[in-house]
Protein backbone atom coordinates (compact mmCIF):
# COMPACT_ATOMS: atom_id res chain seq x y z
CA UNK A 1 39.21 9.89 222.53
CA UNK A 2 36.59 8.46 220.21
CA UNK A 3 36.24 10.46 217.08
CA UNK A 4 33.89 10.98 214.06
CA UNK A 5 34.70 9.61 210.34
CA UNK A 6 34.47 12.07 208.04
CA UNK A 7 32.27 12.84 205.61
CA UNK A 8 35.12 12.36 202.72
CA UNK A 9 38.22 10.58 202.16
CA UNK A 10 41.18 12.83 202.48
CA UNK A 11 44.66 11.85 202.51
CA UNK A 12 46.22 11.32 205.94
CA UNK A 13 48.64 13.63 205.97
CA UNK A 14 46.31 16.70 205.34
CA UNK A 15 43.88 15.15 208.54
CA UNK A 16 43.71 17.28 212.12
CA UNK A 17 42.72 15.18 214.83
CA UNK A 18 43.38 15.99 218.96
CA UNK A 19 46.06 14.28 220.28
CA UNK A 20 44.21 12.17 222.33
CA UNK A 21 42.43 10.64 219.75
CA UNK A 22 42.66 6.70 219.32
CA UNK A 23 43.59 5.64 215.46
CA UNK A 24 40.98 3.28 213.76
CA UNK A 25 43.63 1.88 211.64
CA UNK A 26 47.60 0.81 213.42
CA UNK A 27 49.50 0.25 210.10
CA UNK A 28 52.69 -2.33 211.06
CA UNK A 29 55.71 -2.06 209.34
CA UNK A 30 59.06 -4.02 210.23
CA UNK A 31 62.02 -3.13 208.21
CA UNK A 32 65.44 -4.58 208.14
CA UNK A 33 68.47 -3.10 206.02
CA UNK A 34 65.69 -1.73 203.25
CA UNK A 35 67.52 1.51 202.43
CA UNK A 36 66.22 1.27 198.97
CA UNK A 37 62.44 0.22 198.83
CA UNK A 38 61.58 1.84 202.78
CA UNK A 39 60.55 5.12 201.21
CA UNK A 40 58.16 3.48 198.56
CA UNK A 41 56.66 1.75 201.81
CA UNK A 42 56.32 4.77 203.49
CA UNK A 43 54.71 7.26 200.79
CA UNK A 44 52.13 4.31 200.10
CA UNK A 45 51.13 4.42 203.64
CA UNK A 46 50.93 8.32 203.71
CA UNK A 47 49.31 8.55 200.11
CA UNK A 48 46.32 6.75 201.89
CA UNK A 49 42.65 8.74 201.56
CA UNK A 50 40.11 7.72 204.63
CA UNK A 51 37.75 9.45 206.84
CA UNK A 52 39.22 8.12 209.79
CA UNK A 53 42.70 8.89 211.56
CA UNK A 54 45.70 5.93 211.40
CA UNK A 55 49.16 5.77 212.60
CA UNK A 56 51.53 4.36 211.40
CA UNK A 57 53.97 1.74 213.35
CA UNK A 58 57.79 1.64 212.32
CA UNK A 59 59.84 -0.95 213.46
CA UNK A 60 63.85 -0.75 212.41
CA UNK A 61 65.56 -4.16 213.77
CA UNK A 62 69.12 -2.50 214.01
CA UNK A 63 69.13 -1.80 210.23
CA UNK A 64 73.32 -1.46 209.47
CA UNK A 65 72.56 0.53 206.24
CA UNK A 66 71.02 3.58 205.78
CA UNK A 67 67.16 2.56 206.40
CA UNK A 68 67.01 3.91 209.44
CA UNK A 69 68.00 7.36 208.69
CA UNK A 70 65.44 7.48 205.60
CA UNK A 71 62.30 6.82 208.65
CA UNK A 72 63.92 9.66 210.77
CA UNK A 73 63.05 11.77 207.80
CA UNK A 74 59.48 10.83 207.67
CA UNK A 75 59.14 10.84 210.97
CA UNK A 76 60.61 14.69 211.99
CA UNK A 77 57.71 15.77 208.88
CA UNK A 78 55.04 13.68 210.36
CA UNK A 79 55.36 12.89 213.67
CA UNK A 80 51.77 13.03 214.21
CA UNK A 81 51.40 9.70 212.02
CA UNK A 82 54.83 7.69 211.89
CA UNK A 83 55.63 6.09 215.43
CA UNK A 84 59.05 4.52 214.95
CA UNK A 85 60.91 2.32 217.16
CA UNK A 86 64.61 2.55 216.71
CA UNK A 87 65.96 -1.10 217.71
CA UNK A 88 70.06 -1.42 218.25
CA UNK A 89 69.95 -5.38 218.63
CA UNK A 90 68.34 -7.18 215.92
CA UNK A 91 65.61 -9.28 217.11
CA UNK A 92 64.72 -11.34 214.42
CA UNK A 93 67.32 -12.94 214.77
CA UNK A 94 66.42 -14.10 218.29
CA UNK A 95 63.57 -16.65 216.70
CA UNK A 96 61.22 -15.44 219.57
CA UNK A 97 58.41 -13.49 217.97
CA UNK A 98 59.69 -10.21 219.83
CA UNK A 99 59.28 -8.28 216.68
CA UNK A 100 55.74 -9.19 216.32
CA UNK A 101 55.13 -8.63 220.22
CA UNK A 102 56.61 -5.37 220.33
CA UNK A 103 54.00 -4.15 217.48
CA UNK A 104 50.90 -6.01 218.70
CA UNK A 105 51.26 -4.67 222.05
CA UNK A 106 51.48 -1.26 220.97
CA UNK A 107 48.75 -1.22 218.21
CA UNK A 108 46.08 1.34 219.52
CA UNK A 109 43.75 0.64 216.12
CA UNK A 110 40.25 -1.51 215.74
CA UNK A 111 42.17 -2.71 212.73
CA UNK A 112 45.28 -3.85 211.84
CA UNK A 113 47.09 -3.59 208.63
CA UNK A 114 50.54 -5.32 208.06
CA UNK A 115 53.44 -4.33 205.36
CA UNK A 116 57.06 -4.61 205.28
CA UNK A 117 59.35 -2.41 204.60
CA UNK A 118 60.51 -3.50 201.64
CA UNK A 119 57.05 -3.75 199.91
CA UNK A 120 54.53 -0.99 199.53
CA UNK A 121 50.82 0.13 198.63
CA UNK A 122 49.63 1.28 195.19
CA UNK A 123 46.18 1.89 195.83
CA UNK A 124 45.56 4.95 198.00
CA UNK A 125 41.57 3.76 198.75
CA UNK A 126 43.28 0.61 200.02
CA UNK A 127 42.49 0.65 204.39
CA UNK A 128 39.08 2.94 202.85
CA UNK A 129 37.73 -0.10 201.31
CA UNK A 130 38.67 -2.88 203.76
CA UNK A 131 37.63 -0.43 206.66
CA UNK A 132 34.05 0.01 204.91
CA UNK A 133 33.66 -3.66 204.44
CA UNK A 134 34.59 -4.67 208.22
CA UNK A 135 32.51 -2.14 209.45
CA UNK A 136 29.61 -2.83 207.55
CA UNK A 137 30.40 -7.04 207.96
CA UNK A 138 30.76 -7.79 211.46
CA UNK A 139 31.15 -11.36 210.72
CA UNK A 140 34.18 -10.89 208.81
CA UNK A 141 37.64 -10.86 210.04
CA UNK A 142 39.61 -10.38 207.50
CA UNK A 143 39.93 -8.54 204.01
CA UNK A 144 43.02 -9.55 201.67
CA UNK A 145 43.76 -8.32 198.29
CA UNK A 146 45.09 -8.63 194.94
CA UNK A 147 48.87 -7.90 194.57
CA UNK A 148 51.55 -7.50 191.80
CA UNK A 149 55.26 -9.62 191.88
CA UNK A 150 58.15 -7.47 190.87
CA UNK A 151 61.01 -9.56 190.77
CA UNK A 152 64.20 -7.39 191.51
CA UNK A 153 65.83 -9.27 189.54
CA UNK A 154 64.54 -10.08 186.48
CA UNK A 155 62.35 -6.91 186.46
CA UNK A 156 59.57 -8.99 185.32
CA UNK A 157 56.00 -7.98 187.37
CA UNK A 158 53.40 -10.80 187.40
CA UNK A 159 49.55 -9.98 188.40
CA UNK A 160 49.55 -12.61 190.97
CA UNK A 161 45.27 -13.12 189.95
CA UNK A 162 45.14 -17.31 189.75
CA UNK A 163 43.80 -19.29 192.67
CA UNK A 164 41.71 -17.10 194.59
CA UNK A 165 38.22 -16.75 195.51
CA UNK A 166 35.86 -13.77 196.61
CA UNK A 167 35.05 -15.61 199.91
CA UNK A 168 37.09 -19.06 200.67
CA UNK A 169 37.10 -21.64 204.11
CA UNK A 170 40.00 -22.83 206.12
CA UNK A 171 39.58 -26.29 204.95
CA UNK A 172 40.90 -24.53 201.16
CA UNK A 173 43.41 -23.04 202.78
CA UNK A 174 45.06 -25.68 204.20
CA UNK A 175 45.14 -27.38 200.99
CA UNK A 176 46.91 -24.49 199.04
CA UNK A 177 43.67 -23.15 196.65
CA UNK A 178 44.32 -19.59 197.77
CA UNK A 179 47.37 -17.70 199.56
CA UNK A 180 46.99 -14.85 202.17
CA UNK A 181 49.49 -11.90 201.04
CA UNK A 182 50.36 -10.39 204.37
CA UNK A 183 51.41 -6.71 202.59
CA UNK A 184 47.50 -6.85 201.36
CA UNK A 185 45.69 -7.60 204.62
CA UNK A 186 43.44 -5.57 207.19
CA UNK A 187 42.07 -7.28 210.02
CA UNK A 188 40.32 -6.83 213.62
CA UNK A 189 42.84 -6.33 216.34
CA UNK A 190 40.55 -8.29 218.43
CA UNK A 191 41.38 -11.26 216.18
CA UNK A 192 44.80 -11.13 217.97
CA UNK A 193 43.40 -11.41 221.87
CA UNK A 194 41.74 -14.42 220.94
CA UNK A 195 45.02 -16.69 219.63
CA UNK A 196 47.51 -18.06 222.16
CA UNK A 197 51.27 -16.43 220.39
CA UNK A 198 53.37 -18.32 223.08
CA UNK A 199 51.85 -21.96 221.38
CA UNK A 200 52.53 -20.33 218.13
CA UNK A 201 56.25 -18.83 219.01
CA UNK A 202 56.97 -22.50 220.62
CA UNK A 203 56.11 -24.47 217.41
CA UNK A 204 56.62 -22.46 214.63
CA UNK A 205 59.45 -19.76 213.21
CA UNK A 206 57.40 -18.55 210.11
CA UNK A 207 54.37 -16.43 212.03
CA UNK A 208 52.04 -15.42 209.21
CA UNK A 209 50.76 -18.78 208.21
CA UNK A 210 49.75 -20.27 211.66
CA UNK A 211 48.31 -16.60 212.30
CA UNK A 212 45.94 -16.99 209.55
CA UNK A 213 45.04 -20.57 209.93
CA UNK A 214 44.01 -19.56 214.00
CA UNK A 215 42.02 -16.61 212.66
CA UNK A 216 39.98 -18.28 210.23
CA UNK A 217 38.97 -20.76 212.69
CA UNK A 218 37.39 -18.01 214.38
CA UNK A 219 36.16 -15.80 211.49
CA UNK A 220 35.56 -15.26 207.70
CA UNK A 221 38.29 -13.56 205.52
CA UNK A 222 37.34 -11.89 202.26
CA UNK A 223 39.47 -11.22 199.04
CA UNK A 224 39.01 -8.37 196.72
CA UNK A 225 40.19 -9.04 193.49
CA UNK A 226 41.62 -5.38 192.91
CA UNK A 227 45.40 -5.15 193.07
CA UNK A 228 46.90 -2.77 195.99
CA UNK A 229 49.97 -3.58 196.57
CA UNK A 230 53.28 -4.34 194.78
CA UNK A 231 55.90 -7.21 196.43
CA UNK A 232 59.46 -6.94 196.02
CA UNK A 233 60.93 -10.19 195.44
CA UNK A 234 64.30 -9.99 196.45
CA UNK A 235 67.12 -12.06 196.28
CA UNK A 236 68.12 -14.21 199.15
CA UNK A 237 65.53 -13.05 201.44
CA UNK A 238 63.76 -15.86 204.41
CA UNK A 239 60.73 -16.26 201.83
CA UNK A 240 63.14 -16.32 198.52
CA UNK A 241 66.41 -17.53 198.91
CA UNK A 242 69.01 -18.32 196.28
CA UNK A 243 70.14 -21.62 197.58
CA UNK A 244 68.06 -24.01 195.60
CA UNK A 245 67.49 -26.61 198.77
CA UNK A 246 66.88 -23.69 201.02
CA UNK A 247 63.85 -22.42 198.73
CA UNK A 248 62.38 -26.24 198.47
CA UNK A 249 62.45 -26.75 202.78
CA UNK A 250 60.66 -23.14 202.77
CA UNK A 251 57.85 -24.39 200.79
CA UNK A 252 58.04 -27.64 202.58
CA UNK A 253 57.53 -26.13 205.68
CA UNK A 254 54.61 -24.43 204.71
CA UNK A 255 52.74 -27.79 204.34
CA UNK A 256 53.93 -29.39 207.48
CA UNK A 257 52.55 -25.96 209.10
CA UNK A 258 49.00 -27.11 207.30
CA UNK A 259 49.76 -30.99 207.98
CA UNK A 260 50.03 -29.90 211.99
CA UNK A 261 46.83 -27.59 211.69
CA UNK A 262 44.79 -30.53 209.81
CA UNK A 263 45.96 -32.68 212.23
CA UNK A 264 45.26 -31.02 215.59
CA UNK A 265 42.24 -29.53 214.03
CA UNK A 266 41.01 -32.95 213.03
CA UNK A 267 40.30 -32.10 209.23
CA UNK A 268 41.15 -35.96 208.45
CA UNK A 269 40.29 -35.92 204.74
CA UNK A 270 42.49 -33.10 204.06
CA UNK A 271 45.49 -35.09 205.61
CA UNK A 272 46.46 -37.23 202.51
CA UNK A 273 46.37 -34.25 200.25
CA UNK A 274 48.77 -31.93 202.44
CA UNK A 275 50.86 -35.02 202.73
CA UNK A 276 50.56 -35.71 198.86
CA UNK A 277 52.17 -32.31 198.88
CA UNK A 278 55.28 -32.76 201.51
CA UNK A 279 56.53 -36.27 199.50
CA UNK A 280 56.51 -33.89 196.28
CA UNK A 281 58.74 -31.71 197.80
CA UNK A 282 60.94 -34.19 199.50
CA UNK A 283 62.00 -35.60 196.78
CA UNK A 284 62.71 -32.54 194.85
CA UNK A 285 64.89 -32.20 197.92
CA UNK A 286 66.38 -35.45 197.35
CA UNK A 287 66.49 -34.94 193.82
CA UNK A 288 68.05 -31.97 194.46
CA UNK A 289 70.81 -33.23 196.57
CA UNK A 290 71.45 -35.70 193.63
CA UNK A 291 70.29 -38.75 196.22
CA UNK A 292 68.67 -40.61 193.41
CA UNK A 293 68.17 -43.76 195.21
CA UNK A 294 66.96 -42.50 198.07
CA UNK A 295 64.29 -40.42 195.99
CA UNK A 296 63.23 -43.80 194.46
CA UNK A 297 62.59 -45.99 197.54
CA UNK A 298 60.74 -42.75 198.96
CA UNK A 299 58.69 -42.57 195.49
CA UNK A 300 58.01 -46.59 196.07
CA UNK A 301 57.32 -46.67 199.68
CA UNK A 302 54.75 -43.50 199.53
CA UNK A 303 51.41 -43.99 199.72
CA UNK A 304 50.48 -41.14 197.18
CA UNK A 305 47.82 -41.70 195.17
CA UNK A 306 47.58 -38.81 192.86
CA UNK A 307 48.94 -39.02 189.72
CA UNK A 308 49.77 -35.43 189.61
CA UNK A 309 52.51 -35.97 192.06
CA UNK A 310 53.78 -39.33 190.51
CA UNK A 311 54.25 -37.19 186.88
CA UNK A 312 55.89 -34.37 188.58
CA UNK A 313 58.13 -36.51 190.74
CA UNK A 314 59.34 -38.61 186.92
CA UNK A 315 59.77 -35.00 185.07
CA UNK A 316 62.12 -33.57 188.26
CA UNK A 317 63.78 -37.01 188.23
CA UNK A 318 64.29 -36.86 184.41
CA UNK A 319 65.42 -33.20 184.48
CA UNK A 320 67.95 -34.19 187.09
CA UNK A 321 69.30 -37.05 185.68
CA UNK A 322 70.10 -35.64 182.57
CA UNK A 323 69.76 -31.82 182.18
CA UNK A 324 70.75 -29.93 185.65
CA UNK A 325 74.51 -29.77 186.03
């Protein structure tokens, strides 16, 4: 049932619509084991103000703590906005994309709005503002945002403001001058009919990244430099683990994602730099593993030419040598 937007924002949870009546906004949440940050996710979802109606899409991969349990809550008090699925096999685990599957197919929104569950919203204008803008730019795909670090375990928060621009190209994304934070991003669920998953699932385990190189070959993103979300770095999660060579091959892969996409894409002169990029972290890998020689004959044979690299590689290769234990 099509609907009309109304003439304020109002928070979600005070909003009547019919049953019938088709969201403009699917919010998708996946949560795993996230007993202690899934109700900050939640109330920044419901804390949202819009004129139009949302639902919101929770997806518990066979959570063994009490996660689970805390959406069951939410969901008995609004059951008219939080759609949970209740997994008891983990499927993240089965390196398919079935998680991501299971929530695109049963997105009913224009727009599509991703957070985990152990992240959450701060601005409560946040889908308002990146609705209005996608509305009123039709040539736009995309709208990311400003976000805030909060390291878990420090308790340090960082305004993560460097290295972005208001309106930015593919070609500077594959060479690392801005990053897409998936807990900030609103896009057109039509962006999704128009990429081929099963090529993705095949090739790659880390989704986000290939996802956003395949829609901005088909459409503009925008950033807003506001901040509207907070991200929970956690210990020994996929994107931050504790194991020191385990955190270096997850940044490495993220440049042999961009090395295959300039490479299939033909963006030739961007090759060199990506691959400027993936000896740097090699040998921090090497370095790492305390394979000094090795590290050398891959610093002599490379064929980097910026001296950025060359410095950084001598300063890890120092630091190794005679500082780490």
């Amino acid at each position: 049932m099509m609907f009309e937007f109304l003439e304020n924002s109002v928070p979600i949870t005070s909003q009547q619509w019919s049953e019938d009546t088709v969201p403009l906004v699917s919010i998708s949440c996946i949560t795993y084991n996230h007993e202690n940050f899934i109700r900050d996710a939640i109330e920044g979802f419901l804390m949202q103000k819009t004129t139009f109606p949302v639902e919101i899409l929770v997806h518990d991969d066979a959570s063994t703590d009490k996660t689970a349990s805390i959406v069951r809550e939410y969901e008995e008090q609004y059951p008219h906005l939080i759609k949970p699925i209740y997994q008891t096999e983990n499927q993240y685990s089965k390196r398919d994309g079935s998680i991501d599957r299971i929530q695109r197919g049963r997105a009913r929104g224009k727009y599509v709005a991703l957070c985990e569950g152990d992240d959450y919203w701060t601005d409560p204008l946040k889908l308002q503002k990146q609705v209005d803008f996608l509305e009123n730019n039709p040539d736009y795909g995309l709208v990311h945002t400003n976000f805030v670090i909060n390291n878990t375990k420090t308790g340090k928060k960082q305004i993560n403001n460097g290295h972005f621009l208001s309106d930015h190209s593919l070609e500077e994304y594959l060479v690392g001058n801005f990053h897409i934070a998936t807990l900030t991003t609103c896009f057109r669920k039509d962006l999704l009919d128009k990429i081929d998953f099963s090529y993705l699932e095949q090739n790659f385990r880390m989704g986000d990244h290939p996802m956003w190189i395949e829609m901005m070959r088909i459409s503009r993103f925008k950033y807003f430099s506001e901040t509207t979300a907070i991200y929970n770095m956690l210990q020994n999660s996929a994107s931050r683990p504790i194991d020191k060579e385990k955190k270096i091959l997850f940044q490495k892969n993220i440049w042999e994602i961009r090395l295959f996409f300039a490479e299939k894409y033909q963006y030739n002169k961007l090759v060199d730099v990506i691959k400027n990029n993936i000896f740097y972290y090699d040998s921090l890998l090497l370095l790492t593993q305390r394979k000094f020689g090795k590290s050398i004959c891959l610093f002599i044979s490379s064929k980097t030419n910026k001296i950025s690299y060359i410095i950084q590689y001598l300063k890890f290769f120092i630091y190794y040598l005679f500082v780490n234990n």
